[in-house]
PDB file of N, CA and C in Angstrom:
ATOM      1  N   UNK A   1     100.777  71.119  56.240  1.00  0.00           N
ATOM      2  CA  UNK A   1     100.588  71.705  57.513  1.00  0.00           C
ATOM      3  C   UNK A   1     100.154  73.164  57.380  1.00  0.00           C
ATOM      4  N   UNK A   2      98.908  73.472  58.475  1.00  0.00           N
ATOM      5  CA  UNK A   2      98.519  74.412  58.111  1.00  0.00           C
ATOM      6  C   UNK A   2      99.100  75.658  59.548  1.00  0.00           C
ATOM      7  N   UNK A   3      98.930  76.545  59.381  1.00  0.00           N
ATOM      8  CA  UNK A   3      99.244  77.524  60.776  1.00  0.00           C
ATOM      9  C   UNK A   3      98.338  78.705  60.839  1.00  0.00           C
ATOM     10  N   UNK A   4      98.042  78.821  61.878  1.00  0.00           N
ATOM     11  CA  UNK A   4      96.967  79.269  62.252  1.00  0.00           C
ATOM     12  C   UNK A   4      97.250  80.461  62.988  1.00  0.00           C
ATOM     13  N   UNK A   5      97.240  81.485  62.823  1.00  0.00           N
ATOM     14  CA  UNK A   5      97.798  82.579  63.525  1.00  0.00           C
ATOM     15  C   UNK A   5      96.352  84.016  63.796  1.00  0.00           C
ATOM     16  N   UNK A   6      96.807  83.364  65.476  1.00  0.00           N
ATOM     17  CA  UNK A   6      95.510  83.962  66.400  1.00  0.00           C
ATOM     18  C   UNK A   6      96.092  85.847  66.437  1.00  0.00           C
ATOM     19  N   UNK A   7      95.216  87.039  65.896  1.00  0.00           N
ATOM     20  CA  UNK A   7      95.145  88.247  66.452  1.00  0.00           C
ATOM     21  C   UNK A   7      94.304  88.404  67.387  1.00  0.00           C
ATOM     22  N   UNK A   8      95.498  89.535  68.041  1.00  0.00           N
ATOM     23  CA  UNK A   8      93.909  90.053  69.608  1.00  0.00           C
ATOM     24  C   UNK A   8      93.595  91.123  68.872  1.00  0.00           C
ATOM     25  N   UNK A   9      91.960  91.336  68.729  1.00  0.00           N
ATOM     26  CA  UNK A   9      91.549  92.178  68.404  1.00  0.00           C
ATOM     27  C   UNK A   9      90.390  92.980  69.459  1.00  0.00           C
ATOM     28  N   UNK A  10      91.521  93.720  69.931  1.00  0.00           N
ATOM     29  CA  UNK A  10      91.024  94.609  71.187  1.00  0.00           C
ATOM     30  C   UNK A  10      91.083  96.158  70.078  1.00  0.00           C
ATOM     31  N   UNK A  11      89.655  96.837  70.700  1.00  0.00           N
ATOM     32  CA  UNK A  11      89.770  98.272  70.312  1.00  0.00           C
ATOM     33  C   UNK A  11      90.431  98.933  71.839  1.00  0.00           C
ATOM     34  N   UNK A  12      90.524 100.372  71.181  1.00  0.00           N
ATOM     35  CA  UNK A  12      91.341 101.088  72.250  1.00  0.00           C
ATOM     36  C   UNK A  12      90.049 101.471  73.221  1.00  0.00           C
ATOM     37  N   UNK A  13      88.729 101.423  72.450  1.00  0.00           N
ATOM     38  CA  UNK A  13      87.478 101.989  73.516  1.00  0.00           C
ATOM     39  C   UNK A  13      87.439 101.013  74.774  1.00  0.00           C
ATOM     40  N   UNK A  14      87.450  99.365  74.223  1.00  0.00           N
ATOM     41  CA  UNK A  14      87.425  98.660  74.925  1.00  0.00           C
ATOM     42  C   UNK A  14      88.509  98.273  76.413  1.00  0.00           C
ATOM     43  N   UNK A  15      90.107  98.525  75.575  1.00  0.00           N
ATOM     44  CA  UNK A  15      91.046  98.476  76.481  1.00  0.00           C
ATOM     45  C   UNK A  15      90.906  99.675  77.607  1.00  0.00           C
ATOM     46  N   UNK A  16      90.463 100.813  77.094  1.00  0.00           N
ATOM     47  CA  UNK A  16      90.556 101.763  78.280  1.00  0.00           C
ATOM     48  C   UNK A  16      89.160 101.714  78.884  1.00  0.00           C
ATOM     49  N   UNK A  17      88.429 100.504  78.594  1.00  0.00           N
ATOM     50  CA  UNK A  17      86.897 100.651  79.355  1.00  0.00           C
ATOM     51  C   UNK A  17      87.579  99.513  80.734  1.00  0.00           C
ATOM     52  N   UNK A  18      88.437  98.472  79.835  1.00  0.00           N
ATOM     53  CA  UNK A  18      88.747  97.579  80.892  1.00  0.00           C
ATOM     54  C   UNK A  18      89.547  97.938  82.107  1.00  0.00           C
ATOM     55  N   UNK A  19      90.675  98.862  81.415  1.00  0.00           N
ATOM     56  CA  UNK A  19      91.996  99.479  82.505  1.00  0.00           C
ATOM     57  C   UNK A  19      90.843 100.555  83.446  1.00  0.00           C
ATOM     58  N   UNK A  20      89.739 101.349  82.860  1.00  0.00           N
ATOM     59  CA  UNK A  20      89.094 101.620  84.212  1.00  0.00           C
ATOM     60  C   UNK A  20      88.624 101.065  85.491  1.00  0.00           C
ATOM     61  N   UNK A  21      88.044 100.161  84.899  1.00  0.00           N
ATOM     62  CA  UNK A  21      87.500  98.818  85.791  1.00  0.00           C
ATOM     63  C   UNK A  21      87.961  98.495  86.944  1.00  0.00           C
ATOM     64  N   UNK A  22      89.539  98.087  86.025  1.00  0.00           N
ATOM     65  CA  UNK A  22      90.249  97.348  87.436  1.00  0.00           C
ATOM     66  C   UNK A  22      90.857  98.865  87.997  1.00  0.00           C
ATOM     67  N   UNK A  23      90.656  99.738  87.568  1.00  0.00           N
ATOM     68  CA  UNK A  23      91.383 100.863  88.567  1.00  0.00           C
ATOM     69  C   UNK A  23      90.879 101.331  89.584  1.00  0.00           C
ATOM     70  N   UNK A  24      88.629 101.081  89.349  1.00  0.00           N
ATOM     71  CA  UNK A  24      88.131 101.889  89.997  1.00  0.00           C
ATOM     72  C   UNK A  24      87.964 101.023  90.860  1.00  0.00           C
ATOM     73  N   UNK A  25      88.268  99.211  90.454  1.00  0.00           N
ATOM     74  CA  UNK A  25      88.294  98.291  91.478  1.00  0.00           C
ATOM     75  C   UNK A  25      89.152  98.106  92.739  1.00  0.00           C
ATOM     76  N   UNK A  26      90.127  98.844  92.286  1.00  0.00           N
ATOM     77  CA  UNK A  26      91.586  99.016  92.865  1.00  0.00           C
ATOM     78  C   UNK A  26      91.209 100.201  93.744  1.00  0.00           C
ATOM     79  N   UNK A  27      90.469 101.479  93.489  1.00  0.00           N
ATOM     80  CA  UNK A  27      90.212 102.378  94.331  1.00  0.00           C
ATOM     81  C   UNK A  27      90.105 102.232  95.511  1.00  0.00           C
ATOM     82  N   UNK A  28      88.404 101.132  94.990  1.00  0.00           N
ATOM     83  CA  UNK A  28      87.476 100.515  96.084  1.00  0.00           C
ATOM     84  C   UNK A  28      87.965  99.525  96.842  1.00  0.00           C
ATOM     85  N   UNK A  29      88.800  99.155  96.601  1.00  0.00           N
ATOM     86  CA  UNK A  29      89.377  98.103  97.823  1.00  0.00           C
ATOM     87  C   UNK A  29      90.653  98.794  98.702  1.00  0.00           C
ATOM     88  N   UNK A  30      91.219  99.358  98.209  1.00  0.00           N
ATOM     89  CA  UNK A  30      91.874 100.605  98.552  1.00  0.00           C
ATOM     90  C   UNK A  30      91.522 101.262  99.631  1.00  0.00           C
ATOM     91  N   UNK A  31      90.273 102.316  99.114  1.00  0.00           N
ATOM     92  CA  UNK A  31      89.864 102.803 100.277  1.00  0.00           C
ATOM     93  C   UNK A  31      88.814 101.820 101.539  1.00  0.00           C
ATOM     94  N   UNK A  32      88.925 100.695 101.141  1.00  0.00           N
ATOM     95  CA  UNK A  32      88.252  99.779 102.011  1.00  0.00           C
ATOM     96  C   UNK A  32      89.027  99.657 102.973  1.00  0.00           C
ATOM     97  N   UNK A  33      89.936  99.031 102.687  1.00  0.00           N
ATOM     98  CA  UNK A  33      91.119  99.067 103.411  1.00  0.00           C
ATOM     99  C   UNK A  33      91.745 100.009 104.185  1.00  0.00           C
ATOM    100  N   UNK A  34      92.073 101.443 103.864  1.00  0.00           N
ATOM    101  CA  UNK A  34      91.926 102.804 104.419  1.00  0.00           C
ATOM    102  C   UNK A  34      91.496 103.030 105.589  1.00  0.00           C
ATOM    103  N   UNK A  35      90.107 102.581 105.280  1.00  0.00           N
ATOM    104  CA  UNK A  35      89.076 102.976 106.441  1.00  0.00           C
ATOM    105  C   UNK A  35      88.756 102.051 107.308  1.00  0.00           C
ATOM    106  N   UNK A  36      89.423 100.600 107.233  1.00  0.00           N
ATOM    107  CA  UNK A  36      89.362  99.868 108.398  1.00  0.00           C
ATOM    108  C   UNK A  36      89.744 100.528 109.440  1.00  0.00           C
ATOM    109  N   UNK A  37      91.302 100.383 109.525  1.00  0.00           N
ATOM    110  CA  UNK A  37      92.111 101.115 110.736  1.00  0.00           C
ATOM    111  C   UNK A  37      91.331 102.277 111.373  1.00  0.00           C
ATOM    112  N   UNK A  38      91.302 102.857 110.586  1.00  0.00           N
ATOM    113  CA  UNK A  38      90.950 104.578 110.972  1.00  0.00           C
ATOM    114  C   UNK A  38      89.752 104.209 111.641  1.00  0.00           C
ATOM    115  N   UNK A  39      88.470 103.243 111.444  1.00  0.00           N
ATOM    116  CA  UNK A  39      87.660 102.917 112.325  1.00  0.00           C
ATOM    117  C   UNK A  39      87.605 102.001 113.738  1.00  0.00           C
ATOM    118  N   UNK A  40      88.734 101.206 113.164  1.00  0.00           N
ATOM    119  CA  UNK A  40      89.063 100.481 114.761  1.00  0.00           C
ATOM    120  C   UNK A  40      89.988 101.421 115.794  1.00  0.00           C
ATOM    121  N   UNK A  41      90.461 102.645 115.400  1.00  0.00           N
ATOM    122  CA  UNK A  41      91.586 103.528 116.107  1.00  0.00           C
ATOM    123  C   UNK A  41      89.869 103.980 117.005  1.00  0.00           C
ATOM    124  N   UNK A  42      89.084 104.889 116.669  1.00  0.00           N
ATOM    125  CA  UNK A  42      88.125 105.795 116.888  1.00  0.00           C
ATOM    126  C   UNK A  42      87.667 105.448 118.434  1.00  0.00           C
ATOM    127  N   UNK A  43      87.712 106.026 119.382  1.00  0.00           N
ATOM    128  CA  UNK A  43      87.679 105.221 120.948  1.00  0.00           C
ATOM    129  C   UNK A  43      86.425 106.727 121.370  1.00  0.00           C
ATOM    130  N   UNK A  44      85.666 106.291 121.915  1.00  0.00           N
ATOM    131  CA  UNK A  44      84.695 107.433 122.752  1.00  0.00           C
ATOM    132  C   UNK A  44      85.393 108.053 123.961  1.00  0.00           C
ATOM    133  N   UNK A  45      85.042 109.419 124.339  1.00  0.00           N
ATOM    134  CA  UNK A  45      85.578 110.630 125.025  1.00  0.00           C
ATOM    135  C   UNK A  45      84.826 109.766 126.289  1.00  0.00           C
ATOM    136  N   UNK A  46      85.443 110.715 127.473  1.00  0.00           N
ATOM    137  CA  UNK A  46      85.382 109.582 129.227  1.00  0.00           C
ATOM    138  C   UNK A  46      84.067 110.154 129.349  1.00  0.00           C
ATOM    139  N   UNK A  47      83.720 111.507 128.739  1.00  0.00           N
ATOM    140  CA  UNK A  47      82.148 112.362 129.153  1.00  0.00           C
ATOM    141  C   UNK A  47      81.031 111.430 128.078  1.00  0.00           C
ATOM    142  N   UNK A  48      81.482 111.102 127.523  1.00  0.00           N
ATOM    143  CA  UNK A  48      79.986 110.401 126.366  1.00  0.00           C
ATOM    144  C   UNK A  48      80.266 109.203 127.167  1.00  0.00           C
ATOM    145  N   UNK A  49      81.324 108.054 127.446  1.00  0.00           N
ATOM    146  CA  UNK A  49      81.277 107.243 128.035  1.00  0.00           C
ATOM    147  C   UNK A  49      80.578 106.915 129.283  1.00  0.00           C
ATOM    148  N   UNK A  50      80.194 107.987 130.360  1.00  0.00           N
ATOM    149  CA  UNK A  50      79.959 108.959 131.210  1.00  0.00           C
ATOM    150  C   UNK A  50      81.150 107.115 132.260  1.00  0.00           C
ATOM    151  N   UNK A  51      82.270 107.694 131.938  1.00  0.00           N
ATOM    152  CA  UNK A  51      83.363 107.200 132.971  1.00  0.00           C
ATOM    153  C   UNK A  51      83.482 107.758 133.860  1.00  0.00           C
ATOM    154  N   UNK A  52      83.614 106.788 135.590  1.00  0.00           N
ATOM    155  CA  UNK A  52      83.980 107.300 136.819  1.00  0.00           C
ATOM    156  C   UNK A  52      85.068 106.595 137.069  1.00  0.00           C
ATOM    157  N   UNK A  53      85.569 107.318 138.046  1.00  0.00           N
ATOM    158  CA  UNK A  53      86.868 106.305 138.583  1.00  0.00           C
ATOM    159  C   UNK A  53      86.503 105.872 139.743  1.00  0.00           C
ATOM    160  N   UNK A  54      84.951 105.475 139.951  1.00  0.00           N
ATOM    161  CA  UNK A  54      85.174 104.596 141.417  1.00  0.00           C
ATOM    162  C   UNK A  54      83.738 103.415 140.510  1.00  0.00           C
ATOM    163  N   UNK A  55      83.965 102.332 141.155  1.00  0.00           N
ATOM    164  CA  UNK A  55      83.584 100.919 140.781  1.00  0.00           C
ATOM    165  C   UNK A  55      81.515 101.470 140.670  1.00  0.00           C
ATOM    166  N   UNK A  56      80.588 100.793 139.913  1.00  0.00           N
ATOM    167  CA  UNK A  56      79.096 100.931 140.329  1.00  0.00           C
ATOM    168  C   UNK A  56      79.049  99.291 140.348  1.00  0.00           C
ATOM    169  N   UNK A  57      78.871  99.555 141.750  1.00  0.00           N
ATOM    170  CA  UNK A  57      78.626  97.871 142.504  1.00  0.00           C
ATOM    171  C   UNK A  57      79.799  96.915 142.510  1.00  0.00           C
ATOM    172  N   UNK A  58      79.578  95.837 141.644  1.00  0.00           N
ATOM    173  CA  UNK A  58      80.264  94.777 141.624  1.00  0.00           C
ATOM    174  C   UNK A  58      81.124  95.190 140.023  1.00  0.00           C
ATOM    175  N   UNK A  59      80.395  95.428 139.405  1.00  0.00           N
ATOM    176  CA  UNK A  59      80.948  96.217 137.673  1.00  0.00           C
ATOM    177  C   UNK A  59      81.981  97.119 137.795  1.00  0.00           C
ATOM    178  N   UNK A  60      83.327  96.734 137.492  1.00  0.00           N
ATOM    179  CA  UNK A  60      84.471  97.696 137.448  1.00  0.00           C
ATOM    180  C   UNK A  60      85.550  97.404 136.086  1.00  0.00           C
ATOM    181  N   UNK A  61      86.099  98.311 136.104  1.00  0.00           N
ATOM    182  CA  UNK A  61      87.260  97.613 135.030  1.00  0.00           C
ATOM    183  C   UNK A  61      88.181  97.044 134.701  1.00  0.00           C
ATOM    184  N   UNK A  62      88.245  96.891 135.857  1.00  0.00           N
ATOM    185  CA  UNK A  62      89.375  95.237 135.820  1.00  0.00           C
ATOM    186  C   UNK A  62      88.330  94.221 135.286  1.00  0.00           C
ATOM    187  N   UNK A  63      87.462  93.796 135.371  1.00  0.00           N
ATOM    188  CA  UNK A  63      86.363  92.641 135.301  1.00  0.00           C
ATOM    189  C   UNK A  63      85.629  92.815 133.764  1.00  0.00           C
ATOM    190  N   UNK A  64      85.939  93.777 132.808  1.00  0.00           N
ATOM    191  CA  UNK A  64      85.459  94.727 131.837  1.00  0.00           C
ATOM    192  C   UNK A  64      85.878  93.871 130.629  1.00  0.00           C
ATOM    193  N   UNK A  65      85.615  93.572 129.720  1.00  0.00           N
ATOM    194  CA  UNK A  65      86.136  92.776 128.338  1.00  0.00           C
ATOM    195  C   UNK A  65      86.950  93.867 127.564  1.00  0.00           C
ATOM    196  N   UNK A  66      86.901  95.309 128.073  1.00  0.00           N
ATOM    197  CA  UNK A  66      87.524  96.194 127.160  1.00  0.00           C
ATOM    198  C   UNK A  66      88.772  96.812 127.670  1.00  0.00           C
ATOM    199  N   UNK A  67      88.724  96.406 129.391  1.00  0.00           N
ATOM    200  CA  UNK A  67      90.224  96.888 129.920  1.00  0.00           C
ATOM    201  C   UNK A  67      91.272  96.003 129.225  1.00  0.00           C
ATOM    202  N   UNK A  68      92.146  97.600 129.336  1.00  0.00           N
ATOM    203  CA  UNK A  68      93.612  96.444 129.255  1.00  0.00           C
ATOM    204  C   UNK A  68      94.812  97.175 129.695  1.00  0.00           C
ATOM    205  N   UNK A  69      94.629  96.338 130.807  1.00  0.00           N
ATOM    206  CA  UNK A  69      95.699  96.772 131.887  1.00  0.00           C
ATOM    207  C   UNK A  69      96.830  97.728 131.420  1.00  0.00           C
ATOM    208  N   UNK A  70      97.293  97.887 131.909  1.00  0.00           N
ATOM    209  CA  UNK A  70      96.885  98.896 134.011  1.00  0.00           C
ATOM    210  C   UNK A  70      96.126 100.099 133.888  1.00  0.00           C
ATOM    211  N   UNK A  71      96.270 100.749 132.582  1.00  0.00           N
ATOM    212  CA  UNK A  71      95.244 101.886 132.352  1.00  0.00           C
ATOM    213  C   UNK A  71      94.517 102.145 131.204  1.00  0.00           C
ATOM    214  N   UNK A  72      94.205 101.253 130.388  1.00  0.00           N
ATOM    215  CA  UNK A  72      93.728 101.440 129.325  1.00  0.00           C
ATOM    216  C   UNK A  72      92.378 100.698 128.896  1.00  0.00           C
ATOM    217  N   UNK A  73      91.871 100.870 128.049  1.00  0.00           N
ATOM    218  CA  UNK A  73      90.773 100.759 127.411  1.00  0.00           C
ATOM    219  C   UNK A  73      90.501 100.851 126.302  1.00  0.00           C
ATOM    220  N   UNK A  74      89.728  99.729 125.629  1.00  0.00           N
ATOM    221  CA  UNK A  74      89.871  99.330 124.042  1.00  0.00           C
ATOM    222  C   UNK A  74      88.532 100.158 123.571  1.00  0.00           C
ATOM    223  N   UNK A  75      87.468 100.918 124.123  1.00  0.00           N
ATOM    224  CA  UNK A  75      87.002 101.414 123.939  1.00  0.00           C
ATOM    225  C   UNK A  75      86.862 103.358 123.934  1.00  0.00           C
ATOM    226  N   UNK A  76      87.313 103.786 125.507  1.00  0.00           N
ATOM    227  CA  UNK A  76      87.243 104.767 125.919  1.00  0.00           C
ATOM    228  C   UNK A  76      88.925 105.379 125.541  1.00  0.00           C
ATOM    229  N   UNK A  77      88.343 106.828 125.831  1.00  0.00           N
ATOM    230  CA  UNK A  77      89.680 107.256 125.393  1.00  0.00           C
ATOM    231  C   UNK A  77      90.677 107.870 126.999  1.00  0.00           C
ATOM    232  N   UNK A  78      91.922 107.923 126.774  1.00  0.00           N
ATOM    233  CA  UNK A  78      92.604 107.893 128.266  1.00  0.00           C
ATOM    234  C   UNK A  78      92.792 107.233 129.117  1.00  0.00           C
ATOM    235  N   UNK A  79      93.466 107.262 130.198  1.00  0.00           N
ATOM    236  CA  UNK A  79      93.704 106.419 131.126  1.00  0.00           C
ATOM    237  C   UNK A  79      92.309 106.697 131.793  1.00  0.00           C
ATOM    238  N   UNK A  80      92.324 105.095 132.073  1.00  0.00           N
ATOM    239  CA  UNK A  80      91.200 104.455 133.305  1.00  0.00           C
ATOM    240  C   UNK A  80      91.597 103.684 134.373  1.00  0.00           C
ATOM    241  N   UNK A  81      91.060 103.939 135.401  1.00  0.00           N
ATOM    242  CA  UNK A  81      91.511 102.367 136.695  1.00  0.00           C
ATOM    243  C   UNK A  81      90.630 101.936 136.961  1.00  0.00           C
ATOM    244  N   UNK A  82      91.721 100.756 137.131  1.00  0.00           N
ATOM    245  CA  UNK A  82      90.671  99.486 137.270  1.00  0.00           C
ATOM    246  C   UNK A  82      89.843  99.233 138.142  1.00  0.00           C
ATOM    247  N   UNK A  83      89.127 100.381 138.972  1.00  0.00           N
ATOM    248  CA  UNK A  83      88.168 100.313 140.044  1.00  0.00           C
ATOM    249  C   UNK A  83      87.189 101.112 139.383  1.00  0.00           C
ATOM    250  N   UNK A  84      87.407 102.103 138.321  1.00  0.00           N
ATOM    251  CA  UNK A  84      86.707 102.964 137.378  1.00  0.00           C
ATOM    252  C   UNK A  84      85.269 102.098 136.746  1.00  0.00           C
ATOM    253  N   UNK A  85      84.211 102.970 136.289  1.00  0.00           N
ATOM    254  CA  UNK A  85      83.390 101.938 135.573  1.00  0.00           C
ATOM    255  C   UNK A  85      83.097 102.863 134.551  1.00  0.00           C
ATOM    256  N   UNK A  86      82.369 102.547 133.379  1.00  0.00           N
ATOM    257  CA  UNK A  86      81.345 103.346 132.472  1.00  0.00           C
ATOM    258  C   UNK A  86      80.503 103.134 132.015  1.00  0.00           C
ATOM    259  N   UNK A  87      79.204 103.314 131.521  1.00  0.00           N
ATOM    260  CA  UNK A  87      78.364 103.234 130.483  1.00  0.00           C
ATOM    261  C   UNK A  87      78.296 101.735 129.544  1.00  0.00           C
ATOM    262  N   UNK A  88      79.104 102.023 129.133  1.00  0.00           N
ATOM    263  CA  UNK A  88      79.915 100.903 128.298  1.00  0.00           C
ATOM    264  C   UNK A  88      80.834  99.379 128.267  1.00  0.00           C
ATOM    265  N   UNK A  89      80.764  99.487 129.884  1.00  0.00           N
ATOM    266  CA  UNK A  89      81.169  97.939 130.501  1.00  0.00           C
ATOM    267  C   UNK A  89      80.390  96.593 130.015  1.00  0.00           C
ATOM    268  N   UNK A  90      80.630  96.053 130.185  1.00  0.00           N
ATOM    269  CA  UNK A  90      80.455  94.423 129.531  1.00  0.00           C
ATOM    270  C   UNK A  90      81.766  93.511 129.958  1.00  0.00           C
ATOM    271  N   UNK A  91      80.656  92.878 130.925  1.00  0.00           N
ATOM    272  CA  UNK A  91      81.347  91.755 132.191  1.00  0.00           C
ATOM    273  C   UNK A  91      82.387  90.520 131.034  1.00  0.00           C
ATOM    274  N   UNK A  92      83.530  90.140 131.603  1.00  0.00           N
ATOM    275  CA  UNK A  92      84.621  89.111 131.235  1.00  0.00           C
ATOM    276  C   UNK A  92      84.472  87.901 131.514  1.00  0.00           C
TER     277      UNK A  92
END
């Protein structure tokens, strides 16, 4: 019977080429991750929105895909009512 005895033959150039790798891989998903949130938080000011608080026509924010009740808005920043409109409406 014979035995066969396997060495790892890793250099140290190689091991610390690999441990970069997954670190800088680790960065990058990292800060991927990071910067989700921080981009779904980001809501536009009521003046760039150019928000009113009285209805244009039939378009208001109760009827809006971005209200959400009673004063808020998944887009704009601050309280809004729901008779309010902006720029930025898109019917429900």
């Amino acid at each position: 019977m014979t035995h066969q005895t396997h060495t790892l033959d890793i250099s140290r150039r190689g091991l610390l080429r690999h441990v970069a790798l997954v670190a800088g891989a680790g960065a990058l998903i990292g800060a991927g991750l990071a910067a989700t949130p921080a981009a779904a938080q980001t809501k536009f000011s009521q003046a760039i929105a150019k928000y009113q608080p009285t209805p244009k026509g039939p378009a208001h924010c109760s009827n809006c895909s971005q209200f959400v009740p009673d004063t808020g808005c998944k887009v704009v920043a601050g309280s809004v009512t729901a008779y309010g409109w902006c720029a930025l409406y898109a019917k429900s």
